[in-house]
PDB file of N, CA and C in Angstrom:
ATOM      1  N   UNK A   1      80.607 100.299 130.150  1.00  0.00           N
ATOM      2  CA  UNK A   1      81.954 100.440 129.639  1.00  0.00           C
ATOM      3  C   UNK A   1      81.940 100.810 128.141  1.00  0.00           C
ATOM      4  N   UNK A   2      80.859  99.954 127.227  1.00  0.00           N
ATOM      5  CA  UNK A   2      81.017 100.522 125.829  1.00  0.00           C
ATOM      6  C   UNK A   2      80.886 102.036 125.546  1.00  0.00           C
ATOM      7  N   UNK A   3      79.870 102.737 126.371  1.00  0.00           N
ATOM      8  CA  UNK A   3      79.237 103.616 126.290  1.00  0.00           C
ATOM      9  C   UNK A   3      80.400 104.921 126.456  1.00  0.00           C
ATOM     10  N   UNK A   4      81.297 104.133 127.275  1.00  0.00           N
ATOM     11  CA  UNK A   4      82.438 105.154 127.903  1.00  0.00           C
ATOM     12  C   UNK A   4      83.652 105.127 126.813  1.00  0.00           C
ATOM     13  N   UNK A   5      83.827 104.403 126.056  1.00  0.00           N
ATOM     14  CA  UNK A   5      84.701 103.458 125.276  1.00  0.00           C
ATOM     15  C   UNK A   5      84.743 103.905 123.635  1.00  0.00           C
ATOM     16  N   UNK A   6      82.989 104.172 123.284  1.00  0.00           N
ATOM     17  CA  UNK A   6      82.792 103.893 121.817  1.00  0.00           C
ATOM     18  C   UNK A   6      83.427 104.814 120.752  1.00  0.00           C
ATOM     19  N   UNK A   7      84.191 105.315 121.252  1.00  0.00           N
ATOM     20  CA  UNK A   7      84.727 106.116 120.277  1.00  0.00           C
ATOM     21  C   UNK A   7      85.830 105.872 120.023  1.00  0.00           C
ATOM     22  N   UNK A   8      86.829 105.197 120.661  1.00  0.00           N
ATOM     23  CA  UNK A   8      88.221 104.654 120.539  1.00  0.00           C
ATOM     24  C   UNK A   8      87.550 103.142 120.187  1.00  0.00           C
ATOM     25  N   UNK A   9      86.449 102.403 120.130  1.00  0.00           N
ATOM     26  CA  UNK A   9      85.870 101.300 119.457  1.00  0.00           C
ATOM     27  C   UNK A   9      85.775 101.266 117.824  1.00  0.00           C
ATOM     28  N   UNK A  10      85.347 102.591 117.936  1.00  0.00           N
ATOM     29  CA  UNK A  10      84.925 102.923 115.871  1.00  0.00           C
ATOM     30  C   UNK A  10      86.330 103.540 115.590  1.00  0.00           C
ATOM     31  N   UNK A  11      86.912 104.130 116.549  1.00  0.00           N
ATOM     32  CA  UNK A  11      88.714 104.372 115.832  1.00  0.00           C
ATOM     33  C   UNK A  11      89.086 103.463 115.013  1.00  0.00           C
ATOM     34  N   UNK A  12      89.512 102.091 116.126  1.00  0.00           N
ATOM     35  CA  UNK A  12      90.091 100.872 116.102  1.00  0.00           C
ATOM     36  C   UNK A  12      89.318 100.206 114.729  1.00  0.00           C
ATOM     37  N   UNK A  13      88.087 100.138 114.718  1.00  0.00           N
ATOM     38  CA  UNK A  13      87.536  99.352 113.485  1.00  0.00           C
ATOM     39  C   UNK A  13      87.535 100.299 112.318  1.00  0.00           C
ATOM     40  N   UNK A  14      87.757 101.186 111.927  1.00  0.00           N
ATOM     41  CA  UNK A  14      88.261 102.622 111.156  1.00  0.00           C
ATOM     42  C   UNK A  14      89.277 101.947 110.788  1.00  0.00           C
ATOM     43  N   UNK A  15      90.031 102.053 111.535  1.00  0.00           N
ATOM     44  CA  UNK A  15      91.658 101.844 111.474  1.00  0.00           C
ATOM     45  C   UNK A  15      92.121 100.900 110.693  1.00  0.00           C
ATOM     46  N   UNK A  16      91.410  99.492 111.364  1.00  0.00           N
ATOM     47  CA  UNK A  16      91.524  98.169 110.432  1.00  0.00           C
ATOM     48  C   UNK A  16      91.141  98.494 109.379  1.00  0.00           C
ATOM     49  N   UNK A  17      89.911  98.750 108.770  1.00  0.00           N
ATOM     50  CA  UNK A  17      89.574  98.510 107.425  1.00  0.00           C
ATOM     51  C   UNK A  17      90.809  99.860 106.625  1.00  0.00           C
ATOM     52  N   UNK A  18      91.357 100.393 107.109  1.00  0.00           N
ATOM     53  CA  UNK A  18      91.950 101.757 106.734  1.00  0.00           C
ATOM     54  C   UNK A  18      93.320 101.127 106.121  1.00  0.00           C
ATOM     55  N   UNK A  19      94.054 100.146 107.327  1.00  0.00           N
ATOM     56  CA  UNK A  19      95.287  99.510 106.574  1.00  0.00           C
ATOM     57  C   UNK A  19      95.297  98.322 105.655  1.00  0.00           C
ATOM     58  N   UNK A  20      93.673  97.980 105.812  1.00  0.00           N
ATOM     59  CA  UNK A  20      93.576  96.818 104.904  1.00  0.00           C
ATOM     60  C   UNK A  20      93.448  97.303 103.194  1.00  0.00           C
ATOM     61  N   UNK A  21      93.421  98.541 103.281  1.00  0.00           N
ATOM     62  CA  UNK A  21      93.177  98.709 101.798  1.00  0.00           C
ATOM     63  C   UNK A  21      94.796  99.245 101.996  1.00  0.00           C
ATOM     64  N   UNK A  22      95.160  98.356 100.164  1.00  0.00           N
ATOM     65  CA  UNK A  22      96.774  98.698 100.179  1.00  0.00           C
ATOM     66  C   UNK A  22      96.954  99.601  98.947  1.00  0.00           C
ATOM     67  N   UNK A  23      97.395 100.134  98.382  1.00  0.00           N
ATOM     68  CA  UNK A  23      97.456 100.972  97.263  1.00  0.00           C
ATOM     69  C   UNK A  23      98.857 100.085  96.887  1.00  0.00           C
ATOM     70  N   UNK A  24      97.914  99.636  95.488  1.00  0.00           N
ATOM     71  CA  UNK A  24      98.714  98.687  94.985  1.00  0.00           C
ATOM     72  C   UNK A  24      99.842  99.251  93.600  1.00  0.00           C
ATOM     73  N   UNK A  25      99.450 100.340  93.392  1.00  0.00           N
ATOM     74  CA  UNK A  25      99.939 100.872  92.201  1.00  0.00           C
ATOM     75  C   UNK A  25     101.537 101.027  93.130  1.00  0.00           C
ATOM     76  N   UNK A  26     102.015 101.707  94.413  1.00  0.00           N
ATOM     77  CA  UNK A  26     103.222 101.569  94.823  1.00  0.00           C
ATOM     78  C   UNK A  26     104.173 100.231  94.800  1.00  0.00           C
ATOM     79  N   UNK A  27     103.049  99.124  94.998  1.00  0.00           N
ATOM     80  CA  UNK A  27     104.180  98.153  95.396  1.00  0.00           C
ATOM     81  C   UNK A  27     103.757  96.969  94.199  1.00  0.00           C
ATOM     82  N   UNK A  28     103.640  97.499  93.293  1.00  0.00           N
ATOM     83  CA  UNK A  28     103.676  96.193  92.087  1.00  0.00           C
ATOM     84  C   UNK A  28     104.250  96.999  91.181  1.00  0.00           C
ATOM     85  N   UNK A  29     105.475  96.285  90.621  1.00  0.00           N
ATOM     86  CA  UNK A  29     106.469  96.432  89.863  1.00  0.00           C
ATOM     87  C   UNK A  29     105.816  96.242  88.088  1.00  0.00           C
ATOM     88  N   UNK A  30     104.746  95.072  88.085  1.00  0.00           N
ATOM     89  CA  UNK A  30     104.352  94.654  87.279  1.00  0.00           C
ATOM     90  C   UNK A  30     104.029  95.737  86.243  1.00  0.00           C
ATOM     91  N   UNK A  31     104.050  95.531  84.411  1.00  0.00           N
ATOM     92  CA  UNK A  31     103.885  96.796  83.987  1.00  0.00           C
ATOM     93  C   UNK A  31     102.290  95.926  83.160  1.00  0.00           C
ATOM     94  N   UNK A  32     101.860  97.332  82.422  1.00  0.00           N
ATOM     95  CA  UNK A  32     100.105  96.316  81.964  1.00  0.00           C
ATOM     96  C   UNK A  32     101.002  96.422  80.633  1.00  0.00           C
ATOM     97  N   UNK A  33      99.755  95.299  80.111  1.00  0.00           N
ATOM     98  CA  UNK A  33      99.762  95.147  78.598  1.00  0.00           C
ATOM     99  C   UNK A  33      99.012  95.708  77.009  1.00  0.00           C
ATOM    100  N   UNK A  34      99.496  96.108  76.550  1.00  0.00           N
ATOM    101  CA  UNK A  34      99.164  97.028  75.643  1.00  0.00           C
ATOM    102  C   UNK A  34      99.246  96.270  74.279  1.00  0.00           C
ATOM    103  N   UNK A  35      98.123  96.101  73.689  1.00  0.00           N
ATOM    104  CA  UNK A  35      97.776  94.691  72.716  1.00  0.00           C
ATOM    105  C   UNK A  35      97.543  95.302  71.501  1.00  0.00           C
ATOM    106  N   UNK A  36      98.187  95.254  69.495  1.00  0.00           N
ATOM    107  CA  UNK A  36      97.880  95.751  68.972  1.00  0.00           C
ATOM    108  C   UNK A  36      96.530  95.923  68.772  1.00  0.00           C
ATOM    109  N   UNK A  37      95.767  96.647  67.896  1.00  0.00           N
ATOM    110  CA  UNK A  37      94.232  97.208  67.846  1.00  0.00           C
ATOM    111  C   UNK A  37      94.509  96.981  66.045  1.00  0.00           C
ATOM    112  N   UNK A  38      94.928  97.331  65.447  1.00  0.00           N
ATOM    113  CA  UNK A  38      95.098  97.446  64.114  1.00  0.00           C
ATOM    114  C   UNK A  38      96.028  98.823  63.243  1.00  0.00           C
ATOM    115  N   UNK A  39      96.159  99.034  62.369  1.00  0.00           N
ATOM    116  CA  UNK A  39      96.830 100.217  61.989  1.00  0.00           C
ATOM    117  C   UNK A  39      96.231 101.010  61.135  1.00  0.00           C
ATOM    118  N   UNK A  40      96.517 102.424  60.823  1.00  0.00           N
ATOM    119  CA  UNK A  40      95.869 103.281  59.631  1.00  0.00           C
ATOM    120  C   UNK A  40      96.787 103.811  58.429  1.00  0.00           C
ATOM    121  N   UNK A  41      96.936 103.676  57.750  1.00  0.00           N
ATOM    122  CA  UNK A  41      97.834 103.884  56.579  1.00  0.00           C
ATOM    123  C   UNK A  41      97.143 105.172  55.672  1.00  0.00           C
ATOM    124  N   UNK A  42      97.721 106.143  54.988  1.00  0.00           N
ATOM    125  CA  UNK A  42      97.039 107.261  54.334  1.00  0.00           C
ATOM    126  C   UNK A  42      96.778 106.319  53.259  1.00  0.00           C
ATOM    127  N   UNK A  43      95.869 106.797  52.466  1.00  0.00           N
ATOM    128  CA  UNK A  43      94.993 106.419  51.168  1.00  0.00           C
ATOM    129  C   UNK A  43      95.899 106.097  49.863  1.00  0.00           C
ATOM    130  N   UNK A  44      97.170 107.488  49.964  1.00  0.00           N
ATOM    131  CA  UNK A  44      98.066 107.533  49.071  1.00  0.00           C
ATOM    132  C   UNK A  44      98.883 107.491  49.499  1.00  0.00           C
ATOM    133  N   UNK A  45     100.179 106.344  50.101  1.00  0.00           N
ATOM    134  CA  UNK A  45     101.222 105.833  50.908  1.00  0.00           C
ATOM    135  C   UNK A  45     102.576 106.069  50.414  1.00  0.00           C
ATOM    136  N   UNK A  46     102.416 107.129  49.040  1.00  0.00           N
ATOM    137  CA  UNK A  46     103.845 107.148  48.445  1.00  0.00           C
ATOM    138  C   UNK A  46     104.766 108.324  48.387  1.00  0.00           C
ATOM    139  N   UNK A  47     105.444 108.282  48.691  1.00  0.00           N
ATOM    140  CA  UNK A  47     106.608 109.422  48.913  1.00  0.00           C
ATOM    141  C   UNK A  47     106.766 110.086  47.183  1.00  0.00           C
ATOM    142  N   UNK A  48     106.655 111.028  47.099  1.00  0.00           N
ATOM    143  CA  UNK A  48     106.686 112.498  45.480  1.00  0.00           C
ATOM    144  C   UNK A  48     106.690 113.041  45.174  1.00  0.00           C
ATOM    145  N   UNK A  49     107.170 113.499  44.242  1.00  0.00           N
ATOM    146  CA  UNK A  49     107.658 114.720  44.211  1.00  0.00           C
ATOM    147  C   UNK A  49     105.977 115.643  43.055  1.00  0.00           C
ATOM    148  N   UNK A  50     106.117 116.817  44.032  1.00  0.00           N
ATOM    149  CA  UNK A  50     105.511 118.132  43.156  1.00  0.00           C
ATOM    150  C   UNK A  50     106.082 119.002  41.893  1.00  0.00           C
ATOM    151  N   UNK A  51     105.675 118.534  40.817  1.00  0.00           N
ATOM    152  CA  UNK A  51     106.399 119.438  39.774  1.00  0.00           C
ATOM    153  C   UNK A  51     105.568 120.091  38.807  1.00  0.00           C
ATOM    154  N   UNK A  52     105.808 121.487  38.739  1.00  0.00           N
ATOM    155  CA  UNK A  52     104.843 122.588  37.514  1.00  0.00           C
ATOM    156  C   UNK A  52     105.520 122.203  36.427  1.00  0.00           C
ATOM    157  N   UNK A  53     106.370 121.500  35.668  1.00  0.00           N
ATOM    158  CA  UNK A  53     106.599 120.836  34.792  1.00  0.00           C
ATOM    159  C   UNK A  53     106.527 119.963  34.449  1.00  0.00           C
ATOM    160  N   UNK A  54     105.799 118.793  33.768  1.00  0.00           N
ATOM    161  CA  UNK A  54     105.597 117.796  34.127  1.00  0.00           C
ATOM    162  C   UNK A  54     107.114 117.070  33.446  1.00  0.00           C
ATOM    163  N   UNK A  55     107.647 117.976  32.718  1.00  0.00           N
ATOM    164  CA  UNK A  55     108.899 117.302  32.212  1.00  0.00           C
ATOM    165  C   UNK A  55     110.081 117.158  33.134  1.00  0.00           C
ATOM    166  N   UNK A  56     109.778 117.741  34.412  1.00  0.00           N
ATOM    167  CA  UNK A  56     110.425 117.483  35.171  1.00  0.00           C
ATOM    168  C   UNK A  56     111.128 116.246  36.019  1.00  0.00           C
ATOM    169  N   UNK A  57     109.738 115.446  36.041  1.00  0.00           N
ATOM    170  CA  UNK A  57     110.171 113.949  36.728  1.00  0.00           C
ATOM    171  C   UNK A  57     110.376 113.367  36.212  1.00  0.00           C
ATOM    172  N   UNK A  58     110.964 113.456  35.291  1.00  0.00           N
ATOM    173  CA  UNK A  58     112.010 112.273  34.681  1.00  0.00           C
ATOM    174  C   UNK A  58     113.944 112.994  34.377  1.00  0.00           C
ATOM    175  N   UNK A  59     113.797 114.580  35.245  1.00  0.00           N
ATOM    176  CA  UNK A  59     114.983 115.185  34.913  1.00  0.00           C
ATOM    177  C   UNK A  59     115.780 114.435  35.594  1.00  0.00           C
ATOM    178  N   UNK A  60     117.056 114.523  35.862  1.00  0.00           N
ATOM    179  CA  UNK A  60     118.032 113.844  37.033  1.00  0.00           C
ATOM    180  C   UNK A  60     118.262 115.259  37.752  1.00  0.00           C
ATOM    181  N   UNK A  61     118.017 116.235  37.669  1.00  0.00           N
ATOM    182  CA  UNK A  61     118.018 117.434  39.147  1.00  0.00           C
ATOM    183  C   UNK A  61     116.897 117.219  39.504  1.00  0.00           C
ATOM    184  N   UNK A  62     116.068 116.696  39.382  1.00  0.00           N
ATOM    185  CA  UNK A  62     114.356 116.350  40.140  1.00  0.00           C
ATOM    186  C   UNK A  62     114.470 117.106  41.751  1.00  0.00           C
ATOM    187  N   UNK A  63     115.427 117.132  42.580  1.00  0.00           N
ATOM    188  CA  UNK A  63     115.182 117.580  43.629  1.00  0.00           C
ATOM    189  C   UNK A  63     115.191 119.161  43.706  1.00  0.00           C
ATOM    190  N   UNK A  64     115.710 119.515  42.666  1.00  0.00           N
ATOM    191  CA  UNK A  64     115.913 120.891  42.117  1.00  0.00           C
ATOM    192  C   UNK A  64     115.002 121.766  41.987  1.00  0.00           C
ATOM    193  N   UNK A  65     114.280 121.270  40.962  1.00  0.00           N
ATOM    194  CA  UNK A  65     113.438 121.475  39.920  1.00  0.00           C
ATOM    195  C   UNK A  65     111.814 121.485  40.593  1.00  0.00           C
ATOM    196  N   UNK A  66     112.068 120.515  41.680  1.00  0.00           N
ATOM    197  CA  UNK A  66     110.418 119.916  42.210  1.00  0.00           C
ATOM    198  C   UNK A  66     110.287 119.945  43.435  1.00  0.00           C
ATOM    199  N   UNK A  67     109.311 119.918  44.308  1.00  0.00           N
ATOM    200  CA  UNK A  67     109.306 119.812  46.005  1.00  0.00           C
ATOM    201  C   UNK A  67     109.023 118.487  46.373  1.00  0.00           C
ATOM    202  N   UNK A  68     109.899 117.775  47.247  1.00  0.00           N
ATOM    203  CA  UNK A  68     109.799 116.435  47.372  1.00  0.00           C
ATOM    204  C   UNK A  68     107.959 116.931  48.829  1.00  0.00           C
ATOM    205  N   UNK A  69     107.473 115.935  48.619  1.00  0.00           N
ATOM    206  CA  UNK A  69     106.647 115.621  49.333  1.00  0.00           C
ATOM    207  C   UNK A  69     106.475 113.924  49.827  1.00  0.00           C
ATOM    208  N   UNK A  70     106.890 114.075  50.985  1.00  0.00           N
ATOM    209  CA  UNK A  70     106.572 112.739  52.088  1.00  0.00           C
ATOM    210  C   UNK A  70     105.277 112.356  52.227  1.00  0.00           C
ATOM    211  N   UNK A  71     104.879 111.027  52.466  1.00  0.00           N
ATOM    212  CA  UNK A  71     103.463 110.467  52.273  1.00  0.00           C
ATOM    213  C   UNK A  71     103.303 110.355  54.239  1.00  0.00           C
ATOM    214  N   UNK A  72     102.401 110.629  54.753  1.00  0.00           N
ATOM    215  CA  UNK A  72     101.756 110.682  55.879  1.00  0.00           C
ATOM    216  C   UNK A  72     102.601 109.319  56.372  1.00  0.00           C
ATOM    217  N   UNK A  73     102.808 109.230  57.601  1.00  0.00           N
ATOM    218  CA  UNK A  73     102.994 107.813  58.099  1.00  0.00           C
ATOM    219  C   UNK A  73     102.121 107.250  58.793  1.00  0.00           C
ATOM    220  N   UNK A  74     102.327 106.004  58.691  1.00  0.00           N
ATOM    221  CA  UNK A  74     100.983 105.114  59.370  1.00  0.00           C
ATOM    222  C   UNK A  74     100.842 105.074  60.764  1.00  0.00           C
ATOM    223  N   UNK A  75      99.975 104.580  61.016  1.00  0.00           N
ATOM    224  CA  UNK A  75      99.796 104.739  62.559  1.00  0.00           C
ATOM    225  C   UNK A  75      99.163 103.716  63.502  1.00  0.00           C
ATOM    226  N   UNK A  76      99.845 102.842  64.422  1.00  0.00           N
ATOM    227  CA  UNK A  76      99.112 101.746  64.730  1.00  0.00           C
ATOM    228  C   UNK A  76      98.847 102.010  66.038  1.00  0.00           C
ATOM    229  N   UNK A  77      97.441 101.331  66.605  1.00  0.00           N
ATOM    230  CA  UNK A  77      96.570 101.521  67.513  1.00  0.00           C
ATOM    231  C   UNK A  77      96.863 100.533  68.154  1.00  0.00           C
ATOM    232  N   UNK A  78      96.809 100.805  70.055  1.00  0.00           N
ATOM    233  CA  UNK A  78      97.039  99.703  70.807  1.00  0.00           C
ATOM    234  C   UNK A  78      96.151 100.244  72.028  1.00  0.00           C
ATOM    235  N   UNK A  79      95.595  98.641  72.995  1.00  0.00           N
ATOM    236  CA  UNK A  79      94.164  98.880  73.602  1.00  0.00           C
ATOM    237  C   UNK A  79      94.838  97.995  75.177  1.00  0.00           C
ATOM    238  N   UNK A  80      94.954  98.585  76.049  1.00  0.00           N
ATOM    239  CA  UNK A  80      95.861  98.602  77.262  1.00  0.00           C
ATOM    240  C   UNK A  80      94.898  97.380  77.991  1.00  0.00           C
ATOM    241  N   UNK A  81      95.059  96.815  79.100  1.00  0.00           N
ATOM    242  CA  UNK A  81      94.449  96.059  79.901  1.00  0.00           C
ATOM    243  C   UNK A  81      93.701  96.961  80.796  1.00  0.00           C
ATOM    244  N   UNK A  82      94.219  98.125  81.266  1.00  0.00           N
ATOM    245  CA  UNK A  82      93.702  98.518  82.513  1.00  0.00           C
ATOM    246  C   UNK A  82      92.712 100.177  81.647  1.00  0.00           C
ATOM    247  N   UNK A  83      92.454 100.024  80.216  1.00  0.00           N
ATOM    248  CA  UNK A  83      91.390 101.125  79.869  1.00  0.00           C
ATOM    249  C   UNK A  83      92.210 101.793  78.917  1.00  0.00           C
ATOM    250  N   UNK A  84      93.430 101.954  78.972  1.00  0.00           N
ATOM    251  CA  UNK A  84      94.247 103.053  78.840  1.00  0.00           C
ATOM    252  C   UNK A  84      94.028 102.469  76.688  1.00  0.00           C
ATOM    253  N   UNK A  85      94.347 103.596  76.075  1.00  0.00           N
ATOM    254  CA  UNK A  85      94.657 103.231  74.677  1.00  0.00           C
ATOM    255  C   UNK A  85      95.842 104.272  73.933  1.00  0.00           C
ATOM    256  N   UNK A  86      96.233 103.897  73.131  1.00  0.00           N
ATOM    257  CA  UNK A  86      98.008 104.296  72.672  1.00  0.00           C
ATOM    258  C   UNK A  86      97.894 104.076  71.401  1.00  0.00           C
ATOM    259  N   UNK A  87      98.953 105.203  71.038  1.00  0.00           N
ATOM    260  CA  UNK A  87      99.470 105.079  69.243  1.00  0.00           C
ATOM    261  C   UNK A  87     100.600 104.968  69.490  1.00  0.00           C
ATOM    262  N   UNK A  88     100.922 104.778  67.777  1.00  0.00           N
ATOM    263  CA  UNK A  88     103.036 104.971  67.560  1.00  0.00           C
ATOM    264  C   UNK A  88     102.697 105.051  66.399  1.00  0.00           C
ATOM    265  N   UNK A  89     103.633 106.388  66.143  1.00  0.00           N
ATOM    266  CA  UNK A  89     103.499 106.400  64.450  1.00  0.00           C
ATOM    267  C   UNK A  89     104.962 105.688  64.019  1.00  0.00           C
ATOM    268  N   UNK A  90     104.375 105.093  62.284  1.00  0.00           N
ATOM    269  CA  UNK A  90     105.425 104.491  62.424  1.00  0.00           C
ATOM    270  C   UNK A  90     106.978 105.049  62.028  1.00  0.00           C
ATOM    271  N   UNK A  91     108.094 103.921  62.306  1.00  0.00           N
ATOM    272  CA  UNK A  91     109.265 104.038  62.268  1.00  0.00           C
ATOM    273  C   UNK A  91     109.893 105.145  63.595  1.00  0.00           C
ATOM    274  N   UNK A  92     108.545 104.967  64.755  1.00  0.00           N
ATOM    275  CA  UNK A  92     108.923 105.603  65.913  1.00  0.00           C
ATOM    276  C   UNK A  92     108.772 104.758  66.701  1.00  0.00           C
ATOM    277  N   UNK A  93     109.333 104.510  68.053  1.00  0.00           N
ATOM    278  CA  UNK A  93     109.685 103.848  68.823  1.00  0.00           C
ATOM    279  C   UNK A  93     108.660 104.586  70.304  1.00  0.00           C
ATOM    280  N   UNK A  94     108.577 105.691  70.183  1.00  0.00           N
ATOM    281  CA  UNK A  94     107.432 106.279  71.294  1.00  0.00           C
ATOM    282  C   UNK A  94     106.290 106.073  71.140  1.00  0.00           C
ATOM    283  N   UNK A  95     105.455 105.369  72.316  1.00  0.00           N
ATOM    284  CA  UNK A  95     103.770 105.554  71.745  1.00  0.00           C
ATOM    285  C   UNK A  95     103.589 106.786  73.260  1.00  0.00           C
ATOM    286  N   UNK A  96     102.515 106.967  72.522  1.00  0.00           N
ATOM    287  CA  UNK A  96     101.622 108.003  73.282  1.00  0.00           C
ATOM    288  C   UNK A  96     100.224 107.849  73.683  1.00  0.00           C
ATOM    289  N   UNK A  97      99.797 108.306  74.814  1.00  0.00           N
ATOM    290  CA  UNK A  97      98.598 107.315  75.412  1.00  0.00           C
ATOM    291  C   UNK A  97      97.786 108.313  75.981  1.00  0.00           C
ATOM    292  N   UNK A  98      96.924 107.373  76.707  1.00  0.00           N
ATOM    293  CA  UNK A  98      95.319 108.600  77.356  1.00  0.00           C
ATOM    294  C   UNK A  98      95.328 107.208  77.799  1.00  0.00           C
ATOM    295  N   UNK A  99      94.480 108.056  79.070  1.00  0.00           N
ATOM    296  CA  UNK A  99      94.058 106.912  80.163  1.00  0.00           C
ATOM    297  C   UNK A  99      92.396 106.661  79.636  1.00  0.00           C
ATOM    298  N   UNK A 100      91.824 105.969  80.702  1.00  0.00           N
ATOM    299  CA  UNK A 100      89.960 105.565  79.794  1.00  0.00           C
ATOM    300  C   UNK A 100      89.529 106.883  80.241  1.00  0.00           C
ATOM    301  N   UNK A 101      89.691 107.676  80.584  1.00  0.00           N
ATOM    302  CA  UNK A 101      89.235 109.032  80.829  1.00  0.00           C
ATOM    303  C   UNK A 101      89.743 110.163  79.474  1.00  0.00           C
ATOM    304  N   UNK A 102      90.635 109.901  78.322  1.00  0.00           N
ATOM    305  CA  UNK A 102      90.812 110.604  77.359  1.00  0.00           C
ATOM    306  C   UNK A 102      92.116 111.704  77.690  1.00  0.00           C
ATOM    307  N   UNK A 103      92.745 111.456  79.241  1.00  0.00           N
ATOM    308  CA  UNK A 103      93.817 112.257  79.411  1.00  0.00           C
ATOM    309  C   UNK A 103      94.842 111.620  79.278  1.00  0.00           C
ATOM    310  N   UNK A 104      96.049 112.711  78.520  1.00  0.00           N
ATOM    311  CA  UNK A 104      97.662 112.375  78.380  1.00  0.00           C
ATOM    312  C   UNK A 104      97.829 111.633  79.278  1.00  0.00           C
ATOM    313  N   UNK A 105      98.740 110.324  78.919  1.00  0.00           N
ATOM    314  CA  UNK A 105      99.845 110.552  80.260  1.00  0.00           C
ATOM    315  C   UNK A 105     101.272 110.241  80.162  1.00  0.00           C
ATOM    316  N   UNK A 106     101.595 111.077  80.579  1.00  0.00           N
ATOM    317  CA  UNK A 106     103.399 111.716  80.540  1.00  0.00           C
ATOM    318  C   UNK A 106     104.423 110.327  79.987  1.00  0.00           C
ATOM    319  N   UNK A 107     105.142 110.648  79.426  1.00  0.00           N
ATOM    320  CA  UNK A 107     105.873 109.861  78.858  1.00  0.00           C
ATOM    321  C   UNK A 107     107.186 109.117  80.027  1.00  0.00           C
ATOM    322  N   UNK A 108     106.851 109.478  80.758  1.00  0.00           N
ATOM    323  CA  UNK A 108     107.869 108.743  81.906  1.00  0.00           C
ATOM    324  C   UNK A 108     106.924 107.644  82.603  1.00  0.00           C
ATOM    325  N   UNK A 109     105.656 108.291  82.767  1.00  0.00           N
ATOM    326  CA  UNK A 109     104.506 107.286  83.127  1.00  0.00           C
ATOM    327  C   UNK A 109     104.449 105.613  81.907  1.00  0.00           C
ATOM    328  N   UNK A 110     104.213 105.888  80.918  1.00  0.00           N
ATOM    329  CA  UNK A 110     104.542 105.323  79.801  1.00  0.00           C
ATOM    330  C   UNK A 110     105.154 104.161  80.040  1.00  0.00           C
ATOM    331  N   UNK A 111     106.587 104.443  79.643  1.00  0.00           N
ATOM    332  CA  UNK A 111     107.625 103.587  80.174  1.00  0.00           C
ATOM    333  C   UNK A 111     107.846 102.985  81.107  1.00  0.00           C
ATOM    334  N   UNK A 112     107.085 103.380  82.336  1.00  0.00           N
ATOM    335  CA  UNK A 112     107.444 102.718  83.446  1.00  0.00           C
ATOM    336  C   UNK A 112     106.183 101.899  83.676  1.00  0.00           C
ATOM    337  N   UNK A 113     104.916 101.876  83.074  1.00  0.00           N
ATOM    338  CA  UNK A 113     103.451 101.165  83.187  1.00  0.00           C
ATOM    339  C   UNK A 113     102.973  99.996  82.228  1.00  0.00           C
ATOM    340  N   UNK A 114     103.863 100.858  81.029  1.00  0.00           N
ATOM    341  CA  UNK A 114     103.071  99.711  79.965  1.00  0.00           C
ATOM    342  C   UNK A 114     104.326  98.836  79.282  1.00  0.00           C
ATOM    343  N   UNK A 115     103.817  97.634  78.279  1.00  0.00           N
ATOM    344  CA  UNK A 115     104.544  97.323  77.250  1.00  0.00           C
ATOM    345  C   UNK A 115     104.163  96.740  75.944  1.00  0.00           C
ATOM    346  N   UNK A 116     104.645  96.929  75.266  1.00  0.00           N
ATOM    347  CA  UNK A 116     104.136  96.308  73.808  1.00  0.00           C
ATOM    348  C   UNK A 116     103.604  95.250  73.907  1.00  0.00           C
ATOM    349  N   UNK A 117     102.197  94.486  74.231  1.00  0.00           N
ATOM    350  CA  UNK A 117     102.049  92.732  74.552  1.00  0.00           C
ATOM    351  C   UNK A 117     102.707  92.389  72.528  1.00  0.00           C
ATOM    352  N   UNK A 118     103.647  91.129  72.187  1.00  0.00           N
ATOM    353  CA  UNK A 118     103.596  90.564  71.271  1.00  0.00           C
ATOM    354  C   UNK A 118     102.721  89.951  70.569  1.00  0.00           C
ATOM    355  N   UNK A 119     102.147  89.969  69.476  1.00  0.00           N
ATOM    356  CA  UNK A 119     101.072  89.674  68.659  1.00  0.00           C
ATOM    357  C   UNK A 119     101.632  88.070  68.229  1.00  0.00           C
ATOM    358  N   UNK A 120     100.541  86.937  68.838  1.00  0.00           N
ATOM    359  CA  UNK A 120     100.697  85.691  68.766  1.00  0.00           C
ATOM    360  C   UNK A 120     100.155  84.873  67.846  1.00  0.00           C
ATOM    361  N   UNK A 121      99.748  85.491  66.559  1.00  0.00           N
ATOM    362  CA  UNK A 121      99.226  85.223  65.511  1.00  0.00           C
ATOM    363  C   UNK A 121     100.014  85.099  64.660  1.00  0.00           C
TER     364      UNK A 121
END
């Protein structure tokens, strides 16, 4: 009978181990945690103005006269549970990420996977 059988035998045990694996990423709501890492700040952090006069920065048309130049913004690093790692520059509210493989991932992914873990220090 096995002999006649064994192939609807290895179906059936196929089968089982087939629904026993669940793909869990569909049915867990749960999002991971994304833990600060530390931050990077430019060297020279100050917002100033460029002027070929030097008598300029102290004029009151200074914006006139000179090219305002913005200082780089900082940038803090965050290190995911599941590999993944993320920035946010600051006074932005978006971080942006790569999985442990070094690829994007989409900003709808983002939002719906990760969250800021709070720093308990």
């Amino acid at each position: 009978m096995f002999r006649k059988h064994w192939k609807k035998f290895v179906l059936a045990i196929a089968s089982l181990f087939w629904f026993g694996c669940g793909d869990d990423s569909s049915s867990s709501d749960e999002k991971t945690a994304c833990s600060f890492e530390g931050g990077v700040c430019p060297e020279y952090g100050v917002d100033g103005y460029l002027c070929e006069n030097p008598e300029d920065f102290n004029s009151p048309d200074i914006d006139e006269k000179c090219t305002f130049i913005p200082r780089d913004p900082c940038t803090d690093y965050y290190k995911c549970e599941d590999g993944a790692s993320c920035y946010k520059q600051e006074n932005e509210t978006v971080m942006n990420c790569y999985d442990a493989q070094g690829n994007p991932i989409p900003q709808d992914e983002i939002e719906s996977r990760y969250y800021e873990k709070e720093d308990t220090h």
